[in-house]
C-alpha atoms as a PDB file:
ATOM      1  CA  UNK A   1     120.792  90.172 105.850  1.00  0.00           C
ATOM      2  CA  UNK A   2     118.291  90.286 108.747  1.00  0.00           C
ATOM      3  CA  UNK A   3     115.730  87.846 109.487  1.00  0.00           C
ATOM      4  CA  UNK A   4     112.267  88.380 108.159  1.00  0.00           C
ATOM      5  CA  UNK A   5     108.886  86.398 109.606  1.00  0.00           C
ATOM      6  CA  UNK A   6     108.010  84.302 107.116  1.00  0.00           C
ATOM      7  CA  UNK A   7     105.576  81.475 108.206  1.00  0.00           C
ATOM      8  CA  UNK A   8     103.246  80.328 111.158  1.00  0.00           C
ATOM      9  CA  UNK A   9     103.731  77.021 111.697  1.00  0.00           C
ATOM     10  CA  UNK A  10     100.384  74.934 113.459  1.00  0.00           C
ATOM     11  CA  UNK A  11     100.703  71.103 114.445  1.00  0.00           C
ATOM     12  CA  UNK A  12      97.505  68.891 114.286  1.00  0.00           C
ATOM     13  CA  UNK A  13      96.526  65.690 115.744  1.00  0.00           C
ATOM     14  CA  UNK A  14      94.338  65.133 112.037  1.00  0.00           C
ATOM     15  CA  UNK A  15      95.381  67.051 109.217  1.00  0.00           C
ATOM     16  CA  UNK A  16      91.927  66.450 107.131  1.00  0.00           C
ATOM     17  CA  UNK A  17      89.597  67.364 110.164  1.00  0.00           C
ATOM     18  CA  UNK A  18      91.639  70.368 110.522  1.00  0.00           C
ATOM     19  CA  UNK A  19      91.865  71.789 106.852  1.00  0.00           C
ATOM     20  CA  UNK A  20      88.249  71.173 106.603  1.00  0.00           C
ATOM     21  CA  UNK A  21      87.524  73.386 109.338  1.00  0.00           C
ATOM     22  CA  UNK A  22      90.013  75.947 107.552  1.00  0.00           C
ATOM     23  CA  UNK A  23      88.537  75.349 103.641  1.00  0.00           C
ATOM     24  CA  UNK A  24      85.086  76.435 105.773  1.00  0.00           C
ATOM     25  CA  UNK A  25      86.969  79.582 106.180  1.00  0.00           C
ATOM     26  CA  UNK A  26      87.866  80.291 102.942  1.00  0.00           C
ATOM     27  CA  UNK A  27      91.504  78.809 103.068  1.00  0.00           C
ATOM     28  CA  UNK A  28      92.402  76.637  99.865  1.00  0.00           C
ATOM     29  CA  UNK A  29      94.614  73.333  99.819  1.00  0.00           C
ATOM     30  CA  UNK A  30      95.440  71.046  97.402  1.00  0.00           C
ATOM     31  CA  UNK A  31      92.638  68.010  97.019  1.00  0.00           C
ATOM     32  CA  UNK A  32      95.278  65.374  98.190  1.00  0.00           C
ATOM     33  CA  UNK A  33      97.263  67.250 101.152  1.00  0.00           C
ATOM     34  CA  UNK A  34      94.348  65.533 103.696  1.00  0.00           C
ATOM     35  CA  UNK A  35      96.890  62.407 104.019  1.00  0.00           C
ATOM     36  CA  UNK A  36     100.140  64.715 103.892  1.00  0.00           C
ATOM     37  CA  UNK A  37     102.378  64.911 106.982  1.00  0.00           C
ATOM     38  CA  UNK A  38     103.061  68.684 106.206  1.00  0.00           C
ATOM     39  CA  UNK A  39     100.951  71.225 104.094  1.00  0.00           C
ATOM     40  CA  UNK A  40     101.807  74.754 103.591  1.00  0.00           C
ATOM     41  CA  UNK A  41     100.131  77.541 101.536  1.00  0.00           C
ATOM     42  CA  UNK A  42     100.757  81.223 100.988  1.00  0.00           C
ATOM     43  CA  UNK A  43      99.071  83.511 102.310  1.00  0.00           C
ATOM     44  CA  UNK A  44      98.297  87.333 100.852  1.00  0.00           C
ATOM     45  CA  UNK A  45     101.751  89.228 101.270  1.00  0.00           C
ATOM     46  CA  UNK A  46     103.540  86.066 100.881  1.00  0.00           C
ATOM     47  CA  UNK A  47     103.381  85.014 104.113  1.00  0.00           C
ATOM     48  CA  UNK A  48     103.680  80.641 104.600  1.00  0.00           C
ATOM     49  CA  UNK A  49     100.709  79.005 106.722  1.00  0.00           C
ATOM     50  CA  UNK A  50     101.967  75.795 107.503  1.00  0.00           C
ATOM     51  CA  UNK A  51     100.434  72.067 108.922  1.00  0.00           C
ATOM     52  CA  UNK A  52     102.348  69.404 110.432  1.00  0.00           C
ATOM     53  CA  UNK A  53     100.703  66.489 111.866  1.00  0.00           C
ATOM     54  CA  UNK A  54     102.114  65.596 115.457  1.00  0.00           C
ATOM     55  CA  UNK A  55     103.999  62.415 114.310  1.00  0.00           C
ATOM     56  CA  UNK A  56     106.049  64.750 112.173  1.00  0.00           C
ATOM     57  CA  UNK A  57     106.861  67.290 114.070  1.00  0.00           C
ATOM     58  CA  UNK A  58     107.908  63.569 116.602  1.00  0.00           C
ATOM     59  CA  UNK A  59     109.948  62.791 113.825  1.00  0.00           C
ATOM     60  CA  UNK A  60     112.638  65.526 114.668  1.00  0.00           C
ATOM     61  CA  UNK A  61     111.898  66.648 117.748  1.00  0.00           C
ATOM     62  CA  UNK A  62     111.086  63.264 120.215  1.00  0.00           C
ATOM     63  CA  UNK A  63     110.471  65.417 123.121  1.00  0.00           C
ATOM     64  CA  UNK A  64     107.766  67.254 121.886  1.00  0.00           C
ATOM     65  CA  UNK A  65     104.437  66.768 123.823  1.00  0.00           C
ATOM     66  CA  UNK A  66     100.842  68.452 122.636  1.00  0.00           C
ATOM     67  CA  UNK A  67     100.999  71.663 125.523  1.00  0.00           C
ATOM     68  CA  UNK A  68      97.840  71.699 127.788  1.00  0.00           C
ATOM     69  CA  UNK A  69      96.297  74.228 129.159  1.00  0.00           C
ATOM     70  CA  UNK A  70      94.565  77.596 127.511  1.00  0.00           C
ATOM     71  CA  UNK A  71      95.506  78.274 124.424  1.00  0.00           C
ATOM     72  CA  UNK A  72      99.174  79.507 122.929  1.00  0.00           C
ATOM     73  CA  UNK A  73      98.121  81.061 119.516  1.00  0.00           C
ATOM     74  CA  UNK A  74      95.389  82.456 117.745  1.00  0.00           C
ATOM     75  CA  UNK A  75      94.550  82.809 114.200  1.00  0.00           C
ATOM     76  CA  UNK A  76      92.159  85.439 113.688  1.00  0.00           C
ATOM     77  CA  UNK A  77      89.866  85.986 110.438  1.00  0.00           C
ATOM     78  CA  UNK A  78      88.438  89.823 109.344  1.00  0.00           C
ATOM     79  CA  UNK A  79      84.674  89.975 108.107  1.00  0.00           C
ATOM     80  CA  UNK A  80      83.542  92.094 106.474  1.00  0.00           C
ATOM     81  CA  UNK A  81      80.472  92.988 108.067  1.00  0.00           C
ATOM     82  CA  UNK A  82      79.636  92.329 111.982  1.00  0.00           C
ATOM     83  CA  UNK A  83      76.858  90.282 110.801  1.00  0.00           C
ATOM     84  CA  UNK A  84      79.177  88.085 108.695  1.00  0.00           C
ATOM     85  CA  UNK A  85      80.693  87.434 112.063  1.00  0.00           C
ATOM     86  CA  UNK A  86      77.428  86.289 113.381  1.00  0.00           C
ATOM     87  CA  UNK A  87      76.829  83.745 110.570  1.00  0.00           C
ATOM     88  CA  UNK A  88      80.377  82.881 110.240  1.00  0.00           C
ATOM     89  CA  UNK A  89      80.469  81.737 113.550  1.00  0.00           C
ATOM     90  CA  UNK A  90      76.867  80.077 113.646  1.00  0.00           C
ATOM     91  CA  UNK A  91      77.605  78.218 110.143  1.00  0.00           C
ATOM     92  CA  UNK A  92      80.734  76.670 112.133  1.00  0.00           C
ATOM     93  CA  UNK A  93      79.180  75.994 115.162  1.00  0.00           C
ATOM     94  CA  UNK A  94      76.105  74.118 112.729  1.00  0.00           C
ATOM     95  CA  UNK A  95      79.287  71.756 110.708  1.00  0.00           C
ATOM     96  CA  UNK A  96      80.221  70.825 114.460  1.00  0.00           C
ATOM     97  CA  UNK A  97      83.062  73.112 115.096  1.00  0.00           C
ATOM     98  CA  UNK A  98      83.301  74.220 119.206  1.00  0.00           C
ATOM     99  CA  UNK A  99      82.190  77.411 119.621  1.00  0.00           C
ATOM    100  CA  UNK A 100      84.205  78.857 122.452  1.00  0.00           C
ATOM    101  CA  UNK A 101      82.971  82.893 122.879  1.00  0.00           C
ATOM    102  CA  UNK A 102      80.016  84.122 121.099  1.00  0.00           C
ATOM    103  CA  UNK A 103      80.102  86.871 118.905  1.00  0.00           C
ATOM    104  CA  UNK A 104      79.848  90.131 121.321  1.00  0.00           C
ATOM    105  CA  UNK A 105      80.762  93.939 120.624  1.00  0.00           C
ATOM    106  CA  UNK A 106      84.040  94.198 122.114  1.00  0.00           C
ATOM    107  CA  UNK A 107      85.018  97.747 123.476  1.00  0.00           C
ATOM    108  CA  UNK A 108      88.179  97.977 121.349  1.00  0.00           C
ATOM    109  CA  UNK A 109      85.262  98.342 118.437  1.00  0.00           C
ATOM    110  CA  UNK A 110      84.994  95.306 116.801  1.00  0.00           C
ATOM    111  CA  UNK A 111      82.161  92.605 116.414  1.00  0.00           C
ATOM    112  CA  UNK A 112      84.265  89.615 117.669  1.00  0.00           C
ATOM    113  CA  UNK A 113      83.430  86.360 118.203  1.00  0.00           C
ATOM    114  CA  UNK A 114      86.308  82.909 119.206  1.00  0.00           C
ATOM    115  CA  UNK A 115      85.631  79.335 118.054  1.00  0.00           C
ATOM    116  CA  UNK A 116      87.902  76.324 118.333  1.00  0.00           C
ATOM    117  CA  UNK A 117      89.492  74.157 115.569  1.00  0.00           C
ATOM    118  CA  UNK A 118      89.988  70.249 115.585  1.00  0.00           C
ATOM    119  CA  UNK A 119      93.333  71.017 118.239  1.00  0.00           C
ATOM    120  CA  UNK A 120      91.982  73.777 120.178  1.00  0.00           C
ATOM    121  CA  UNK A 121      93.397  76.375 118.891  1.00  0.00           C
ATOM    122  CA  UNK A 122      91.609  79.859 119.397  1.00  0.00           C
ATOM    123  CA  UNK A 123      90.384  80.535 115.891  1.00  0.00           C
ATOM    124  CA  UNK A 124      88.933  84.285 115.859  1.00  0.00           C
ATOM    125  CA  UNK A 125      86.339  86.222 113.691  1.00  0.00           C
ATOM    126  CA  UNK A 126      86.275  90.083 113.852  1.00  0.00           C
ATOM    127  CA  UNK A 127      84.751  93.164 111.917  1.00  0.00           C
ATOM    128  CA  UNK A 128      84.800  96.724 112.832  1.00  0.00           C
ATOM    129  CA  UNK A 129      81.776  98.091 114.355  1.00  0.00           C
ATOM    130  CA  UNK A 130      80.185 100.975 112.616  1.00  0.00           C
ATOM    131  CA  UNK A 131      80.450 104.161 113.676  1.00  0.00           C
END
């Protein structure tokens, strides 16, 4: 049997400053996984989106160090509108998220807009553009 992709794994320095910033978009985790060393949910399709603090992913792998640098990964979010980018994007921004690129209308033909979560990590909001 072949391989199939099943999860994307993302390590944090604080797991309940980063599934805040994830429950503000949308994501749900259980009430106690804040304190957990690993947290995973499923996504639509079946698909695993998993946490792991730092300190765990130390606790297999000693020679891991947090990369530095631009960013490695993305997770990107659809909207439905190109205005719910706009106040997706300023509601994070006001619960003191980084905002990293405003929204803008890309030329690919979607409203887009890129704002950092507690680690860094590119988090992106799109919707099609109309016409």
């Amino acid at each position: 049997m072949a391989p199939r992709f099943g999860l994307i794994g993302v390590v944090v320095s604080d797991m309940a400053a980063s599934l805040a910033f994830y429950r503000r978009l949308g994501l749900e985790f259980p009430p106690d996984s804040d304190a957990a060393p690993h947290v995973d949910i499923a996504l639509p399709g079946g698909l695993l989106l998993a946490f792991d603090t730092e300190e765990t992913i130390r606790s297999f792998d000693p020679s891991w160090v947090r990369p530095s640098g631009g960013h490695r990964v993305a997770l990107a979010f659809a909207c439905d509108t190109p205005g719910d980018v706009d106040e997706t994007y300023a509601a994070l921004v006001e619960s003191a998220s980084l905002g990293h690129l405003e929204p803008w209308d890309a030329f690919w033909g979607h409203r887009y807009a890129v704002i950092l979560d507690p680690d860094g990590n590119h988090v992106e909001l799109y919707a099609p553009l109309p016409g």
